[in-house]
Protein backbone atom coordinates (compact mmCIF):
# COMPACT_ATOMS: atom_id res chain seq x y z
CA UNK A 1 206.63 111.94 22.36
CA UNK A 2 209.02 109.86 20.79
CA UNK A 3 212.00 108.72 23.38
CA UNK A 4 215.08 109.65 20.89
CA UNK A 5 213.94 113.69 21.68
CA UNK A 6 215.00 113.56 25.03
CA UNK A 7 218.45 112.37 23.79
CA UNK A 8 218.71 115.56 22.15
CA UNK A 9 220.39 118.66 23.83
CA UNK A 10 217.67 121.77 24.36
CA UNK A 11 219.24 123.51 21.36
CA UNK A 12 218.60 120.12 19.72
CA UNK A 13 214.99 119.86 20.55
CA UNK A 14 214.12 123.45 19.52
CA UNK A 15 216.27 123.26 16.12
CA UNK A 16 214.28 119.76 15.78
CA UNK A 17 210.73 121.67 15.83
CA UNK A 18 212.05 124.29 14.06
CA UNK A 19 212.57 122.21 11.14
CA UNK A 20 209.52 120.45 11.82
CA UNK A 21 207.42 123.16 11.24
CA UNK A 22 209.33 124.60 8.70
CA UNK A 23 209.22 121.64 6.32
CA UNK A 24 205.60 121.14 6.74
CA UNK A 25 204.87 125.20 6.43
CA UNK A 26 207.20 124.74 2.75
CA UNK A 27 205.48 121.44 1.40
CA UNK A 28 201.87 122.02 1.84
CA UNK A 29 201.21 125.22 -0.51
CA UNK A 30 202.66 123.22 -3.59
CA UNK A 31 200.78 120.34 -2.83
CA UNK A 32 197.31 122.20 -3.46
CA UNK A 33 198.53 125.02 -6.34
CA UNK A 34 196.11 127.28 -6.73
CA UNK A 35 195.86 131.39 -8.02
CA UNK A 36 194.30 133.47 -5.02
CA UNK A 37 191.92 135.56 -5.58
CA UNK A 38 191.01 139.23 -4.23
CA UNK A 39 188.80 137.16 -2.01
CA UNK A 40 190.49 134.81 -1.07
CA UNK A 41 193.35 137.17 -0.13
CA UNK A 42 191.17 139.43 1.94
CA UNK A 43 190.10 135.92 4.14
CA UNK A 44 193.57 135.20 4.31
CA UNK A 45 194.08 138.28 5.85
CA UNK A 46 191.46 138.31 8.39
CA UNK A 47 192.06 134.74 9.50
CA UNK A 48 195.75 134.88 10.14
CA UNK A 49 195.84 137.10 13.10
CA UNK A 50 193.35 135.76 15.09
CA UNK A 51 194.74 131.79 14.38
CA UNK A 52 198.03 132.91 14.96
CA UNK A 53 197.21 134.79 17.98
CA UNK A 54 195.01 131.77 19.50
CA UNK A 55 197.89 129.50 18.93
CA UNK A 56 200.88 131.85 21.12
CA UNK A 57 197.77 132.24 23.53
CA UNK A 58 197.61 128.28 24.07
CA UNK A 59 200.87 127.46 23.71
CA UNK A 60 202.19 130.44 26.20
CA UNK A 61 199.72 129.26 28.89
CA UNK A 62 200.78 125.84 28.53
CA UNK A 63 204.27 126.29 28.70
CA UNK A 64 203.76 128.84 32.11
CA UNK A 65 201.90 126.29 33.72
CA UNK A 66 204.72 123.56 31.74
CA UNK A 67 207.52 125.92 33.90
CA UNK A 68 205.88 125.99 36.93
CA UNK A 69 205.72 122.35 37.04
CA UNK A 70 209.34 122.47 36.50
CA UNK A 71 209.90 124.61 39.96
CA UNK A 72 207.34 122.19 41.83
CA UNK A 73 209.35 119.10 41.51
CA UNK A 74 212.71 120.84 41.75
CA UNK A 75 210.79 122.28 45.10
CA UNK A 76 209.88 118.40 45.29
CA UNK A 77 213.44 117.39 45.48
CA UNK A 78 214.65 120.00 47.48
CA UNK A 79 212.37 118.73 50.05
CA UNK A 80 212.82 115.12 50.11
CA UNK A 81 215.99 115.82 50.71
CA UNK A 82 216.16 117.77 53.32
CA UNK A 83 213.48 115.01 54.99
CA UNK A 84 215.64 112.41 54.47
CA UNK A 85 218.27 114.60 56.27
CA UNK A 86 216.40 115.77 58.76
CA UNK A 87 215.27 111.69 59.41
CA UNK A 88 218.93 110.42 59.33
CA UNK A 89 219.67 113.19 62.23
CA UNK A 90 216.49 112.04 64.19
CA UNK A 91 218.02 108.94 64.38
CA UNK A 92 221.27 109.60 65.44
CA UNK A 93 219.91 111.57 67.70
CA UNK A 94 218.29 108.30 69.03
CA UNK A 95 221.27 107.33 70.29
CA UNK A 96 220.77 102.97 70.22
CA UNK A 97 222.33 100.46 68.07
CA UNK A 98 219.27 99.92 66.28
CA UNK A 99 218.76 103.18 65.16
CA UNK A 100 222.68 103.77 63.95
CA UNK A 101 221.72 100.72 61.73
CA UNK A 102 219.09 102.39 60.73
CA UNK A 103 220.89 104.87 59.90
CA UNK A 104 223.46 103.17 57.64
CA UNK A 105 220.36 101.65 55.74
CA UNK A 106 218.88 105.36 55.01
CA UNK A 107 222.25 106.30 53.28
CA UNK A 108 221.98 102.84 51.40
CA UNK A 109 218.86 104.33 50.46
CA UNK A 110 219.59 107.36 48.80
CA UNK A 111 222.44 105.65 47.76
CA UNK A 112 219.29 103.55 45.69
CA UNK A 113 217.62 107.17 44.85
CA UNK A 114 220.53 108.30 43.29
CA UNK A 115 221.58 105.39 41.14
CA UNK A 116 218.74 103.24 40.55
CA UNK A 117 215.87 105.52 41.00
CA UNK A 118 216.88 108.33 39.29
CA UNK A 119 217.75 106.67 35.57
CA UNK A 120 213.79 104.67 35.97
CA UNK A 121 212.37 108.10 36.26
CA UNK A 122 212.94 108.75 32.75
CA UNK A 123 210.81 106.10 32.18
CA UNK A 124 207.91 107.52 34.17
CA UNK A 125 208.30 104.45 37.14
CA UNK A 126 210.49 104.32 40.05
CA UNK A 127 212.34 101.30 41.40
CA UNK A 128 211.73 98.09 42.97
CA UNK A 129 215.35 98.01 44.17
CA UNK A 130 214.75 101.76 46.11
CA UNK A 131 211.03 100.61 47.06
CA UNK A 132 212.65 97.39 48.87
CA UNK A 133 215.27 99.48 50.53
CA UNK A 134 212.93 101.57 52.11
CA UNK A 135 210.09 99.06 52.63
CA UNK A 136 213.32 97.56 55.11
CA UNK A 137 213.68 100.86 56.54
CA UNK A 138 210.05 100.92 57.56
CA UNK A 139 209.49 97.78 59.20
CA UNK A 140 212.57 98.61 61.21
CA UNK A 141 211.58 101.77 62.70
CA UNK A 142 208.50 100.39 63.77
CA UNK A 143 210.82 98.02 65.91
CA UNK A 144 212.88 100.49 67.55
CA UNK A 145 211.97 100.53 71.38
CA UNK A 146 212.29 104.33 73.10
CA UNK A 147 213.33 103.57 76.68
CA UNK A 148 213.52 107.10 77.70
CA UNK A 149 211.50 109.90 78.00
CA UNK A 150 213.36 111.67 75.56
CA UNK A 151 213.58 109.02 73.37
CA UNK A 152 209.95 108.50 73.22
CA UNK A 153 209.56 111.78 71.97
CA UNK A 154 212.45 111.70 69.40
CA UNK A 155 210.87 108.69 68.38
CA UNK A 156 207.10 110.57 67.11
CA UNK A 157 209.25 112.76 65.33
CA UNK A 158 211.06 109.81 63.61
CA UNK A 159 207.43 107.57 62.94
CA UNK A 160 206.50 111.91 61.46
CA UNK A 161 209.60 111.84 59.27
CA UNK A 162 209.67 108.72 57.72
CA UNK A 163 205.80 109.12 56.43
CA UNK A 164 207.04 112.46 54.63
CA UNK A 165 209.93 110.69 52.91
CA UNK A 166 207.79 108.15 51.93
CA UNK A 167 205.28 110.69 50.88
CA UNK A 168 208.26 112.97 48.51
CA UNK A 169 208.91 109.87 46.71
CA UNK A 170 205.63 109.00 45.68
CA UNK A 171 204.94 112.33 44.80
CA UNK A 172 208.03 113.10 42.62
CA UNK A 173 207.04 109.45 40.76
CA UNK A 174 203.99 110.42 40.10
CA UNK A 175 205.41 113.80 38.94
CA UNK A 176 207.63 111.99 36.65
CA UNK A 177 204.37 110.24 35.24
CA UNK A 178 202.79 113.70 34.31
CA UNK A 179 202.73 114.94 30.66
CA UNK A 180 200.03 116.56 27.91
CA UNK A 181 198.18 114.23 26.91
CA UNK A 182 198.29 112.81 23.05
CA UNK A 183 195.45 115.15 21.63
CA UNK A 184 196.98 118.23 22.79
CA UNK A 185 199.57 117.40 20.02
CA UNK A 186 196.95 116.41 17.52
CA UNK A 187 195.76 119.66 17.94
CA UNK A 188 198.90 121.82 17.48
CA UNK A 189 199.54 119.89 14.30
CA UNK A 190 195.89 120.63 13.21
CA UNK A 191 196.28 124.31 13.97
CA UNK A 192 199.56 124.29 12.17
CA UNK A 193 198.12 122.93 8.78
CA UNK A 194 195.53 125.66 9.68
CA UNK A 195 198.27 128.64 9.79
CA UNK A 196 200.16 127.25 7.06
CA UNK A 197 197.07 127.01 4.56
CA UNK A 198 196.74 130.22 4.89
CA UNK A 199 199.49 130.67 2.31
CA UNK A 200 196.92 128.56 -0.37
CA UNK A 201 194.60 132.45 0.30
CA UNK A 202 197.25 134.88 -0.08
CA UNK A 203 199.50 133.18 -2.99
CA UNK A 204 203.39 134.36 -2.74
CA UNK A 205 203.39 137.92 -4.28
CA UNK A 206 202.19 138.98 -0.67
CA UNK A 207 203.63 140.43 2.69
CA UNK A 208 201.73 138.02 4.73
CA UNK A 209 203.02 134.56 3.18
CA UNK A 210 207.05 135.33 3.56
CA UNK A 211 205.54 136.20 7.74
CA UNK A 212 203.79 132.64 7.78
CA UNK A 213 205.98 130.59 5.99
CA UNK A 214 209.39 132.01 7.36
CA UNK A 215 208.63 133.56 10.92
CA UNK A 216 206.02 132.13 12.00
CA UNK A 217 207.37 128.47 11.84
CA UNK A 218 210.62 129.30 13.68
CA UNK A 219 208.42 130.90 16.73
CA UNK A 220 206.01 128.31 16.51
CA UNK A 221 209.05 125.27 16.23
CA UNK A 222 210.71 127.35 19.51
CA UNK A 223 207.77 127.44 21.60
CA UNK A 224 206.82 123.64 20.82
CA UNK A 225 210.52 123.06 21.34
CA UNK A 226 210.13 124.87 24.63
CA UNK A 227 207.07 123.08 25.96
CA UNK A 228 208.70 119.40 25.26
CA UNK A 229 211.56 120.63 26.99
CA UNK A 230 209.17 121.46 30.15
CA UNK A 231 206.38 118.83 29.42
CA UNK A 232 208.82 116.01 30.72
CA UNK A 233 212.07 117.17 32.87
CA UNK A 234 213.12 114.11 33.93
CA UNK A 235 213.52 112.62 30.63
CA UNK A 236 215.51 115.70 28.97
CA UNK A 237 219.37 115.19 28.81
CA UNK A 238 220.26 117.93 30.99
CA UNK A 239 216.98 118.00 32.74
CA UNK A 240 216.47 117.81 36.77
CA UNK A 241 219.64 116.28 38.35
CA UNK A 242 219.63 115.11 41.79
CA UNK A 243 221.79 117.66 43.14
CA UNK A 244 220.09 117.99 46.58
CA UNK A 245 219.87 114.36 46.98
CA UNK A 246 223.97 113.95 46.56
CA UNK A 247 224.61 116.84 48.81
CA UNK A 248 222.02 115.67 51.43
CA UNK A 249 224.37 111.58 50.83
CA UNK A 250 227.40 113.60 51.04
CA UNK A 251 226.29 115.47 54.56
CA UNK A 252 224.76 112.20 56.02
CA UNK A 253 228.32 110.14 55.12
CA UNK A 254 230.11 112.66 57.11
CA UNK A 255 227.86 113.11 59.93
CA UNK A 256 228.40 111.76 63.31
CA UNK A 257 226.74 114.04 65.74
C-alpha cells in the first residue's frame, strides 16, 4: 500500500476508498456501451447477490481477524511494558552499584523505544540505536555478581526478565512487519470490476444498477478503508501510540524503592 495513505486521517482513508471505488464503479459501464437484454438482465440478477455476498464474506473475515491483530499488539505493548517495569524493580531491588547503573541504562532504553524505535516501526524495522542500548544492557547483567542468598535469587528472576523484554520487542517488530500480502489486493480489485460489470447486464432503467453503482461502492470503499486502517497500525496517523511505554518511563524516573 502506498506510504502517503497512512498520512491520511481514518476519515481520510475511508473517504479515499470510497472514491476509489466509486470512480471505477462510474467509468467502466460507458467504456463497454451496450443494450441489455432480457437475458442478460436475468444473469445480472442472479450473479449479483452471490458476488456481492462473497465479497462482505471475505472482506468481514479479514478485517475480524485485521482487528484482532490490532488487540494482540496493543496486548503486546501492554506487556513489554510492564516487563520492562517489572525488570527495572528487580534491579533495584538488587540493591549494588552495578545494578542501579543498570538501572539508569534500562530507562535510557525506553527512552530509545520511545523516540527512536517507535517512528522505524512505521517502516516495518526497528532500531539499531534501541538494539545497541539493550545489547549493553545484556552483557551487563550477565556481569552482575549476587553475593547473597537473596540476591542470588533476585538475580534468576532478573536473567527471567530480561529474556521476556528481549522477547516483546522482537515480537512487536515482527508484528509491525505483518500485512496482506499483494494478491489479496489484486483480488479485491478483480472482484470489484466483477460487481461493477454487472451494470453492462442490467443497463440503467433497473433497480439493481442505482444499488451497485451507488451503495455498493460506498460499503465496499468503507470496508477496504477499514481493513487498511487495521492491516498496518503502526503506520496509520493516529494508530498504536506508546502510551504504556511512557507511563511505564514516567513510573521508572520516579522510582526509588
Amino acid at each position: 500500500m502506498p506510504a502517503f495513505i497512512y498520512k491520511l486521517s481514518g476519515a481520510g482513508i475511508l473517504f479515499l476508498f470510497i472514491l476509489i471505488v466509486e470512480l471505477l464503479s462510474a467509468v467502466l459501464p460507458p467504456l463497454f456501451p451496450r443494450d441489455p437484454t432480457p437475458e442478460s438482465f436475468r444473469l445480472g440478477l442472479a450473479l449479483f447477490s452471490p458476488i456481492g455476498a462473497s465479497v462482505g464474506v471475505l472482506i468481514g473475515f479479514l478485517l475480524n481477524q485485521a482487528h484482532a491483530n490490532i488487540n494482540q499488539i496493543s496486548s503486546l505493548v501492554a506487556t513489554e511494558a510492564g516487563q520492562i517495569n517489572n525488570l527495572d524493580r528487580l534491579l533495584l531491588r538488587f540493591g549494588d552499584h552495578d545494578s542501579l547503573v543498570i538501572r539508569n541504562n534500562l530507562k535510557g532504553y525506553l527512552e530509545s523505544i520511545i523516540r527512536d524505535e517507535w517512528p522505524e516501526l512505521k517502516l516495518e524495522r526497528g532500531s539499531n540505536k534501541t538494539h545497541m542500548k539493550w545489547r549493553t544492557i545484556s552483557q551487563e547483567l550477565f556481569k552482575l555478581d549476587p553475593k547473597t542468598p537473596k540476591q542470588l535469587a533476585i538475580y534468576t528472576e532478573i536473567l527471567e526478565a530480561s529474556e521476556q523484554v528481549a522477547e516483546s520487542r522482537e515480537s512487536r517488530i515482527d508484528r509491525a512487519s505483518q500485512k496482506l500480502p499483494k494478491v489479496f489486493w489484486f483480488a479485491m480489485l478483480i472482484l470489484l470490476l466483477a460487481i461493477c460489470s454487472i451494470g453492462l447486464l442490467v443497463g440503467t432503467e433497473d433497480k439493481v444498477t442505482p444499488f451497485g453503482l451507488g451503495i455498493f461502492p460506498v460499503v465496499f470503499g468503507v470496508m477496504l478503508g477499514l481493513l487498511v486502517i487495521f492491516d498496518q497500525p503502526f503506520k496509520m496517523k493516529n494508530g498504536i501510540k506508546s502510551t504504556a511505554l511512557e507511563k511505564t518511563y514516567d513510573s521508572i524516573s520516579t522510582r526509588d524503592e
